[in-house]
C-alpha atoms as a PDB file:
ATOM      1  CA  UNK A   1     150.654 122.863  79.648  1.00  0.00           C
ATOM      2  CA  UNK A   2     149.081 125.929  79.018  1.00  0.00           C
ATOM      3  CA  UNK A   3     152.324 127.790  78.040  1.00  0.00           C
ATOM      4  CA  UNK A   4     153.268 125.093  75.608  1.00  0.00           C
ATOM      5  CA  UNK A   5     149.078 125.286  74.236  1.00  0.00           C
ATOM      6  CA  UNK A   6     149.660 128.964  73.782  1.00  0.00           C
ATOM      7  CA  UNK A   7     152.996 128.412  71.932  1.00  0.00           C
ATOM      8  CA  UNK A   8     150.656 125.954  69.134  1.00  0.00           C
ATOM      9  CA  UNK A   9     147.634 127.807  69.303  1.00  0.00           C
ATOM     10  CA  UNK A  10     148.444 131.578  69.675  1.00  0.00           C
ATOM     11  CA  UNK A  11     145.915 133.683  72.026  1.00  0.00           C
ATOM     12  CA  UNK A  12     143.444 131.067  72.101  1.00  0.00           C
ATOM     13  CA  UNK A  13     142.239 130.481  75.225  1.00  0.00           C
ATOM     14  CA  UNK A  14     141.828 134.301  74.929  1.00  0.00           C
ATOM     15  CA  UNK A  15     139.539 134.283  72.031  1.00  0.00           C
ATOM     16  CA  UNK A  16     137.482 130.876  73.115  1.00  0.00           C
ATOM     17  CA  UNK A  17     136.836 132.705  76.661  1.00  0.00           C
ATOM     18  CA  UNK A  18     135.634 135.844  74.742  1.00  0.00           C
ATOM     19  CA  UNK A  19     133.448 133.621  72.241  1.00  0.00           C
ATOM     20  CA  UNK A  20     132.332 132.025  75.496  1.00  0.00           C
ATOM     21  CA  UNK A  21     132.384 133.403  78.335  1.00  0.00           C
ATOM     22  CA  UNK A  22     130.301 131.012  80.347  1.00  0.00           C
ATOM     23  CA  UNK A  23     132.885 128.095  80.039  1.00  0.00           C
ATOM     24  CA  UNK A  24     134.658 126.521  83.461  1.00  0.00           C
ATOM     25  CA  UNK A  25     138.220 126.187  83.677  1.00  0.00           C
ATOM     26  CA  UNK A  26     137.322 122.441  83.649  1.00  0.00           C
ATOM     27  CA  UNK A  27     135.254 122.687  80.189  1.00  0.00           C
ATOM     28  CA  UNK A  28     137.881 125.007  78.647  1.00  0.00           C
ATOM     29  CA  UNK A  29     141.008 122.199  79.928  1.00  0.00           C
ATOM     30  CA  UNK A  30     138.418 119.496  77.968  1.00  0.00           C
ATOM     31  CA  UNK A  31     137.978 121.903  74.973  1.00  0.00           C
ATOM     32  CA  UNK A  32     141.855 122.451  74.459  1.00  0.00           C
ATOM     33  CA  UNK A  33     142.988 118.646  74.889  1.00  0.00           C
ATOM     34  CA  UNK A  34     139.970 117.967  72.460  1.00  0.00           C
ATOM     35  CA  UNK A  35     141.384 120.803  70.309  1.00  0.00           C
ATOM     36  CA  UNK A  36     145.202 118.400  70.824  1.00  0.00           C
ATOM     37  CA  UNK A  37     142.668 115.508  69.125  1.00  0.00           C
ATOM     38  CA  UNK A  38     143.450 113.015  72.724  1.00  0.00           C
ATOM     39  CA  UNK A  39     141.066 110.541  73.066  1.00  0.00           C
ATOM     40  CA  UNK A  40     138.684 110.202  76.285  1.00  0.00           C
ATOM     41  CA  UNK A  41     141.169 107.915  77.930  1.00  0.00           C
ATOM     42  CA  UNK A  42     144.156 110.164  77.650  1.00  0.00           C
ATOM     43  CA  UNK A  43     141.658 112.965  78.705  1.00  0.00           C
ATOM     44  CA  UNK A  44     140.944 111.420  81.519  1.00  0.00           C
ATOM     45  CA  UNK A  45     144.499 110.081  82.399  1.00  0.00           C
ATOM     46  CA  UNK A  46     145.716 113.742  81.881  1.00  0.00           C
ATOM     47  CA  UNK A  47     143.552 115.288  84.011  1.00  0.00           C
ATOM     48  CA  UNK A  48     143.119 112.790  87.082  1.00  0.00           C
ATOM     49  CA  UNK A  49     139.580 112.182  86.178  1.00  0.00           C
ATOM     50  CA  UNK A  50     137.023 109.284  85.141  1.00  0.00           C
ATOM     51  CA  UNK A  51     136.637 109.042  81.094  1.00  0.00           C
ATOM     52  CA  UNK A  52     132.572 109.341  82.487  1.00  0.00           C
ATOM     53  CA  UNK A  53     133.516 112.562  84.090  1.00  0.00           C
ATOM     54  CA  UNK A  54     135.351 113.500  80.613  1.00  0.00           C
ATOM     55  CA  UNK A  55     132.184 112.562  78.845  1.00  0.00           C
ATOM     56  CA  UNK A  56     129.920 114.173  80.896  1.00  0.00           C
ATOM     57  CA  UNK A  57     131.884 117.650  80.844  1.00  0.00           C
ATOM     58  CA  UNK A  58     131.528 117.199  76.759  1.00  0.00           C
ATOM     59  CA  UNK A  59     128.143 116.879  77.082  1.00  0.00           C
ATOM     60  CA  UNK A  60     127.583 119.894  79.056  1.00  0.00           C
ATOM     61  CA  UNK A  61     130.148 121.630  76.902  1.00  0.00           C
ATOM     62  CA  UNK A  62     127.439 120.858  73.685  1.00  0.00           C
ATOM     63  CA  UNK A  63     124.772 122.463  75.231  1.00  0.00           C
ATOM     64  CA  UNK A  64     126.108 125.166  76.386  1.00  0.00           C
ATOM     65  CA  UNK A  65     127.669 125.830  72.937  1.00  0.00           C
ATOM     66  CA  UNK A  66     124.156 124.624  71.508  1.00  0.00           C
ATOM     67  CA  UNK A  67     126.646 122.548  69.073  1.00  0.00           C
ATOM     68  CA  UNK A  68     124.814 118.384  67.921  1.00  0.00           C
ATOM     69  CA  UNK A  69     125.427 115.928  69.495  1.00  0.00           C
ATOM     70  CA  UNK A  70     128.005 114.018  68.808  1.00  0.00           C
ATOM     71  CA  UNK A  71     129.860 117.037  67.455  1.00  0.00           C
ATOM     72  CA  UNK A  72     133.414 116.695  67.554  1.00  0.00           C
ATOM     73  CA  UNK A  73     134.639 119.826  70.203  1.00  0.00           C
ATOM     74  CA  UNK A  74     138.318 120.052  68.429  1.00  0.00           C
ATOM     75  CA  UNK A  75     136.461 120.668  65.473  1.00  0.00           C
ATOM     76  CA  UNK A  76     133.833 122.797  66.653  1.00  0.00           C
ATOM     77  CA  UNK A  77     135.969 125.152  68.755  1.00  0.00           C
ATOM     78  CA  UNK A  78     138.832 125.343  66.197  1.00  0.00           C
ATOM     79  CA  UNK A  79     137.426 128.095  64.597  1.00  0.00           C
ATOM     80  CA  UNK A  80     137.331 130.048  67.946  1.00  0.00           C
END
């Protein structure tokens, strides 16, 4: 996954954990499949997870990033 992320979106994962350097590999998988605009479900399904867990992880991801809520991460991070 990562290799094919990297082919789309060149050095990102380098620049989002230089932005943010506080992010888990968890909140940075969440980031970059929110980034690929999949919905909780196929979050969820992707990673082996709960969509509460997914939810949960984007909430944490907010405040850490001090973004609204309700912000949309792909859009938020895209920038990164």
């Amino acid at each position: 996954f990562r290799q094919l992320f990297e082919r789309v979106y060149p050095n990102y994962l380098l620049r989002l954990r230089a932005t943010y350097p506080t992010l888990t590999p968890a909140e940075t998988r969440i980031i970059c499949l929110s980034r690929l605009s999949l919905s909780t479900k196929e979050m969820a399904d992707m990673l082996g997870v709960s969509a509460d867990t997914v939810v949960k992880t984007r909430y944490r991801i907010r405040r850490k990033a001090d973004l609204p809520e309700g912000a949309d991460l792909g859009e938020a991070f895209g920038n990164v």
